[in-house]
N, C-alpha and C. Protein backbone atom coordinates (compact mmCIF):
# COMPACT_ATOMS: atom_id res chain seq x y z
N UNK A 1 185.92 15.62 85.93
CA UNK A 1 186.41 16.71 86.73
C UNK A 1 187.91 16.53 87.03
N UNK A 2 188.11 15.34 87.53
CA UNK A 2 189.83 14.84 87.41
C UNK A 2 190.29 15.14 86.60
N UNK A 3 190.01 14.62 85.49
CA UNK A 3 190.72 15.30 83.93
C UNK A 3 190.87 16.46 83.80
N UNK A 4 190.21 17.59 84.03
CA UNK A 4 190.30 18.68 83.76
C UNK A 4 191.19 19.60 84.82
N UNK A 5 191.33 18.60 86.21
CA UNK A 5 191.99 19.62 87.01
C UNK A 5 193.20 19.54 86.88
N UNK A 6 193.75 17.84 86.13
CA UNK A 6 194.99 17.71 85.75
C UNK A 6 195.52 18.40 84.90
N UNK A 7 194.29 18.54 83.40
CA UNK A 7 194.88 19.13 82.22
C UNK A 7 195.29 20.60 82.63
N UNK A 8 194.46 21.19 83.59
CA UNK A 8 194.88 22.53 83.98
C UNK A 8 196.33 22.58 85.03
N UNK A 9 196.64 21.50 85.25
CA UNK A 9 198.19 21.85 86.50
C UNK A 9 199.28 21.48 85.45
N UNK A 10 199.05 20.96 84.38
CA UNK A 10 199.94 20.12 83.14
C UNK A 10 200.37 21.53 82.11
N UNK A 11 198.72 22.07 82.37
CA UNK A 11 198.96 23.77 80.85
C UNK A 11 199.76 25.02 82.11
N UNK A 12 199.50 24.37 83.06
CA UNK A 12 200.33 25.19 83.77
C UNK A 12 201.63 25.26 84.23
N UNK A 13 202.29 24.21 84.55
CA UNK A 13 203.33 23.82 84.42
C UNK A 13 204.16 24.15 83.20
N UNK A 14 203.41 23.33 81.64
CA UNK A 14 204.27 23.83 80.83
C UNK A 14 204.47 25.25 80.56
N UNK A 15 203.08 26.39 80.85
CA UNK A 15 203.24 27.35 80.15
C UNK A 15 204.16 28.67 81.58
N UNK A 16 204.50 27.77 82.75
CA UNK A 16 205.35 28.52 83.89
C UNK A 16 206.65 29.00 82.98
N UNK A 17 207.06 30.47 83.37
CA UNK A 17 208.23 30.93 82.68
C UNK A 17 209.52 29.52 83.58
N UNK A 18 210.49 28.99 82.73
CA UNK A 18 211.01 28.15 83.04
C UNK A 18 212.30 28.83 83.79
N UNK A 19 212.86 27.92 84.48
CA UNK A 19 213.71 28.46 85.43
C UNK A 19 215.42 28.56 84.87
N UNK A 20 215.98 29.42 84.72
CA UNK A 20 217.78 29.37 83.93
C UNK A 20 218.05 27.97 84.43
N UNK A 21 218.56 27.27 83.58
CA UNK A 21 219.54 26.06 83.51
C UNK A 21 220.88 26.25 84.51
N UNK A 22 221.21 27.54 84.42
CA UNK A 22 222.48 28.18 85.13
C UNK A 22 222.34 29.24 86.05
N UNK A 23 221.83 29.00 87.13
CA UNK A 23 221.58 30.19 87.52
C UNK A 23 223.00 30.97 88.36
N UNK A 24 223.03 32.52 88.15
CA UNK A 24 224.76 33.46 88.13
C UNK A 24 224.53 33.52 89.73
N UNK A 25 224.76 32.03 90.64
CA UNK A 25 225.04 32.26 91.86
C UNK A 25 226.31 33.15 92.51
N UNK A 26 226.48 33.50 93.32
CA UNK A 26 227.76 33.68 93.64
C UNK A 26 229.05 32.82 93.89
N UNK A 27 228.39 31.65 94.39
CA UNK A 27 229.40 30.40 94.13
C UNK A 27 230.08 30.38 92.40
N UNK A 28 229.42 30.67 91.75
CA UNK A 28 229.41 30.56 90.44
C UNK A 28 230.89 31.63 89.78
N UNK A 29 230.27 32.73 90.08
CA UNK A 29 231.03 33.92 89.98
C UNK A 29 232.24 33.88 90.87
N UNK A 30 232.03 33.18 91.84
CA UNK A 30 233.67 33.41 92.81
C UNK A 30 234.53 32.12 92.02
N UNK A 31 234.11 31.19 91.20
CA UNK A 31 234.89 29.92 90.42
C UNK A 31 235.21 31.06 89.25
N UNK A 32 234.51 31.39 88.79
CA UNK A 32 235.10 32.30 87.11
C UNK A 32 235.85 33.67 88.04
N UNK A 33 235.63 34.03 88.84
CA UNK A 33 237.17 34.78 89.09
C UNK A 33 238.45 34.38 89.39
N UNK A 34 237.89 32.94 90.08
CA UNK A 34 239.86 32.12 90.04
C UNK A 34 239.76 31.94 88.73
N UNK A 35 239.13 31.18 88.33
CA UNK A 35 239.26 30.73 87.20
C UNK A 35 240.18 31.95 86.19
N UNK A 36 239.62 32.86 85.83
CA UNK A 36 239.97 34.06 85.46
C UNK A 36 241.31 34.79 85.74
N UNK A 37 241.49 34.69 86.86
CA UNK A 37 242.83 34.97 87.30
C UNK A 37 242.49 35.93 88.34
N UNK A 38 241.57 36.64 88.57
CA UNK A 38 240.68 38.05 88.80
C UNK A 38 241.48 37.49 90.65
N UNK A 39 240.85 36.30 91.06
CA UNK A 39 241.42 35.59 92.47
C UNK A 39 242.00 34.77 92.24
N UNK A 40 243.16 35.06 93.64
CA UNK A 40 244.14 33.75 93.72
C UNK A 40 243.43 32.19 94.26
N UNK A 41 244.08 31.53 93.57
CA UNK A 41 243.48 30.25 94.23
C UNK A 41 243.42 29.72 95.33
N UNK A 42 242.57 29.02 95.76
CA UNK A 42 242.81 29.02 97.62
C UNK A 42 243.92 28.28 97.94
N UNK A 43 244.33 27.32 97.35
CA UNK A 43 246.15 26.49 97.31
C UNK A 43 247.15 28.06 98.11
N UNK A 44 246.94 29.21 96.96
CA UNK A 44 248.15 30.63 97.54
C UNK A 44 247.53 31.28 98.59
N UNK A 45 246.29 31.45 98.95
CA UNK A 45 245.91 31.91 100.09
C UNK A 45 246.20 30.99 101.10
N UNK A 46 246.03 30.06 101.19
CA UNK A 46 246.29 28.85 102.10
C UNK A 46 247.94 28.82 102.72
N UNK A 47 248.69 29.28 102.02
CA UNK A 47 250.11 29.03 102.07
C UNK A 47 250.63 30.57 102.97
N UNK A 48 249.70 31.54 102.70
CA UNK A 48 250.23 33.16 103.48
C UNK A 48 249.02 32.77 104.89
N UNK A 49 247.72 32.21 104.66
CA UNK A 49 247.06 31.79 106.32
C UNK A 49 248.19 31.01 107.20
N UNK A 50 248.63 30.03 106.48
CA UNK A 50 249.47 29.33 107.51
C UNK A 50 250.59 29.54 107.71
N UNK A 51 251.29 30.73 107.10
CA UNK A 51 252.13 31.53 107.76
C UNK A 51 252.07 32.49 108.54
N UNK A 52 250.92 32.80 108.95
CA UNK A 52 250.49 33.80 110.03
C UNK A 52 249.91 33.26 110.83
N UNK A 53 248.88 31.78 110.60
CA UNK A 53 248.35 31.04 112.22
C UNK A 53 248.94 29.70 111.79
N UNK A 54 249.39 29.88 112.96
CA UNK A 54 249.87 27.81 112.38
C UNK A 54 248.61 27.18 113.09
N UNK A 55 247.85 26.18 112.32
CA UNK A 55 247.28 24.88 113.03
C UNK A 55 246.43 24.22 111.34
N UNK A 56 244.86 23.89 112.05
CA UNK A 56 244.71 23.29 110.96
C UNK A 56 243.33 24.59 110.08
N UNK A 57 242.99 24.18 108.85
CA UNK A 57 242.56 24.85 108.35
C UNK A 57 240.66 24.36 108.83
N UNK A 58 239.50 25.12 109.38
CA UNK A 58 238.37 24.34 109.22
C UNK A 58 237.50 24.86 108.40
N UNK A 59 237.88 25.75 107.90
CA UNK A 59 236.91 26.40 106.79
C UNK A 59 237.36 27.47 105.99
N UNK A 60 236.92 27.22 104.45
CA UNK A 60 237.31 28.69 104.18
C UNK A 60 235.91 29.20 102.94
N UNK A 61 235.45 30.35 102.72
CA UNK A 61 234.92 31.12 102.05
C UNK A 61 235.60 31.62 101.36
N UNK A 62 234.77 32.28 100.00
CA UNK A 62 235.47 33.56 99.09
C UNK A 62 233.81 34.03 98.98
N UNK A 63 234.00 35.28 99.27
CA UNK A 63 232.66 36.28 98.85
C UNK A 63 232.99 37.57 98.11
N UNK A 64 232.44 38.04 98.00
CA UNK A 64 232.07 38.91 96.99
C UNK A 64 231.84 40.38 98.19
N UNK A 65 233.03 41.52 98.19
CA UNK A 65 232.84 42.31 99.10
C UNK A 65 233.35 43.63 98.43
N UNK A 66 232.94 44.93 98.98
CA UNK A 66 233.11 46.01 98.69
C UNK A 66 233.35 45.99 97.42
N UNK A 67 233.27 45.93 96.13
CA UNK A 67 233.54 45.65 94.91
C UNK A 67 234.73 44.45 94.42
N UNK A 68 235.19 44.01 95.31
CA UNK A 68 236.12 42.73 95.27
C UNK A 68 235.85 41.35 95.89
N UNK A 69 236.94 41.00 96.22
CA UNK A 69 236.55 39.14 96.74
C UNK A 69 237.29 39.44 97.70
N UNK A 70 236.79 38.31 98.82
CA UNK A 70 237.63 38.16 100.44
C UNK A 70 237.65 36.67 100.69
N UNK A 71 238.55 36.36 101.20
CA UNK A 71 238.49 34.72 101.70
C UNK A 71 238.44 35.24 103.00
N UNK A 72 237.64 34.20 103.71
CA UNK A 72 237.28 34.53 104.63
C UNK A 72 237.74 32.62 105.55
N UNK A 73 238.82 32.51 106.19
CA UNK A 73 239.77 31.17 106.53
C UNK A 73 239.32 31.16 107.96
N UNK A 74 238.63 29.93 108.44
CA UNK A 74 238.72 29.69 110.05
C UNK A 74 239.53 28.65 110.69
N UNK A 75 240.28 28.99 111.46
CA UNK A 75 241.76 27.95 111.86
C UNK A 75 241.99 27.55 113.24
N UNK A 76 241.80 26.48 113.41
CA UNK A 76 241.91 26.00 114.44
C UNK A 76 243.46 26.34 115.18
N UNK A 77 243.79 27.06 116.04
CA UNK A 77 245.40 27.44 115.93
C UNK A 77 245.94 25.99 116.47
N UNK A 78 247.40 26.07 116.60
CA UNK A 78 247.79 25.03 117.69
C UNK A 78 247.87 25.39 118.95
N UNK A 79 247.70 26.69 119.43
CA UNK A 79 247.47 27.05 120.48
C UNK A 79 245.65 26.59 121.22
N UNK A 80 245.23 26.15 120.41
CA UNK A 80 243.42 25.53 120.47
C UNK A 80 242.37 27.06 120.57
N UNK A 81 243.52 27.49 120.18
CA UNK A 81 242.30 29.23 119.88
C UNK A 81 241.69 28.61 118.16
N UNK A 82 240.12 29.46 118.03
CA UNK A 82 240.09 29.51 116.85
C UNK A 82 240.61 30.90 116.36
N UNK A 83 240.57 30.91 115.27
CA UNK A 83 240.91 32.25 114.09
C UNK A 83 240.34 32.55 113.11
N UNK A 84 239.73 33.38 112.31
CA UNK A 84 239.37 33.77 111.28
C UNK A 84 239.52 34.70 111.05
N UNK A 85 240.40 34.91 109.79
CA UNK A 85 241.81 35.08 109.07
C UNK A 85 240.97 35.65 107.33
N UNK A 86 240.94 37.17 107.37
CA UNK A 86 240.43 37.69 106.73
C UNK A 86 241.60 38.17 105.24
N UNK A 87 241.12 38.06 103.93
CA UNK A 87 242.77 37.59 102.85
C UNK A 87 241.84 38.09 101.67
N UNK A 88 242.52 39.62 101.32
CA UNK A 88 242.34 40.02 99.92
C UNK A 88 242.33 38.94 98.95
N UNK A 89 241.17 38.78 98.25
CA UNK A 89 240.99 37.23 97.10
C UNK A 89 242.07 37.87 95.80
N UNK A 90 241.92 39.26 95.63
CA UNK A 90 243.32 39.27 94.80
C UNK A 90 244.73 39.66 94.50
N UNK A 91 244.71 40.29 96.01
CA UNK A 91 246.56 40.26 96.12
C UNK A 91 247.20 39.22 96.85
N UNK A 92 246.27 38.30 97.81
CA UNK A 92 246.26 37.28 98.43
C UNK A 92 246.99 37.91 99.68
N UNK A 93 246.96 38.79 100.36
CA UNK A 93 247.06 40.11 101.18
C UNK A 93 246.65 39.84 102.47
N UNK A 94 246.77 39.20 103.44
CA UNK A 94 245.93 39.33 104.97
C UNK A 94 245.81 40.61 105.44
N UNK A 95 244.36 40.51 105.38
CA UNK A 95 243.70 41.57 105.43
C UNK A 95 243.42 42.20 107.54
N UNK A 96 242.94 40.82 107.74
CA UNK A 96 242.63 40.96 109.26
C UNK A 96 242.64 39.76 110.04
N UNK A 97 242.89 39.32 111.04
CA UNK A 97 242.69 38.30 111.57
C UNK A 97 241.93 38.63 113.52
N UNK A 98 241.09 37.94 113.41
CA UNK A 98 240.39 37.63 114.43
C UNK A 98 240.29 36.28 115.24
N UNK A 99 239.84 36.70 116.89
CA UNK A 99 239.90 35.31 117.90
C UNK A 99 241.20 35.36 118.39
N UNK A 100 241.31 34.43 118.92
CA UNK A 100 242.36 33.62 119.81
C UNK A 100 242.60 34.19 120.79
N UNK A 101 241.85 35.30 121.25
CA UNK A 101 242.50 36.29 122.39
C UNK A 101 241.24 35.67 123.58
């Protein structure tokens, strides 16, 4: 009976449709648009955030929005406000900035 309940989780396993090797995350897709040129790299976004908040950088995103990309930057100011500092992924454009108030 062992044998058979194994041979059946073994024919099942192999015969499971197998899972993409690559699966088209969005992490994935936001690297082949820098990559691509499609977005600026976060190095040039980084350089127009910290000309509009000075402090340190604690996070940043790129997503996938309204048919384009957004970095999405959270900044510790030196004023000890946070910020998050909204940046067209391809004109490298500040888009909006929020907090500190």
């Amino acid at each position: 009976m062992r044998r058979s309940l194994i041979a059946a989780l073994l024919a099942a396993f192999l015969l499971a449709p197998a899972a993409p090797l690559h699966a088209d995350s969005e992490q994935d897709r936001a690297r082949e648009a820098v990559e691509s040129g499609e977005v600026k790299p976060l190095k040039e976004i980084l350089k127009a955030v910290r000309r509009e908040v000075k402090g340190e950088v604690l996070d940043a995103q790129l997503r996938e929005q309204g048919g384009g990309w957004l970095y999405r930057i959270k900044v510790l100011g030196d004023d000890g406000q946070v910020y998050d500092v909204g940046v067209d992924g391809a004109s490298g454009r500040i888009v909006d900035v929020q907090g500190g108030g």
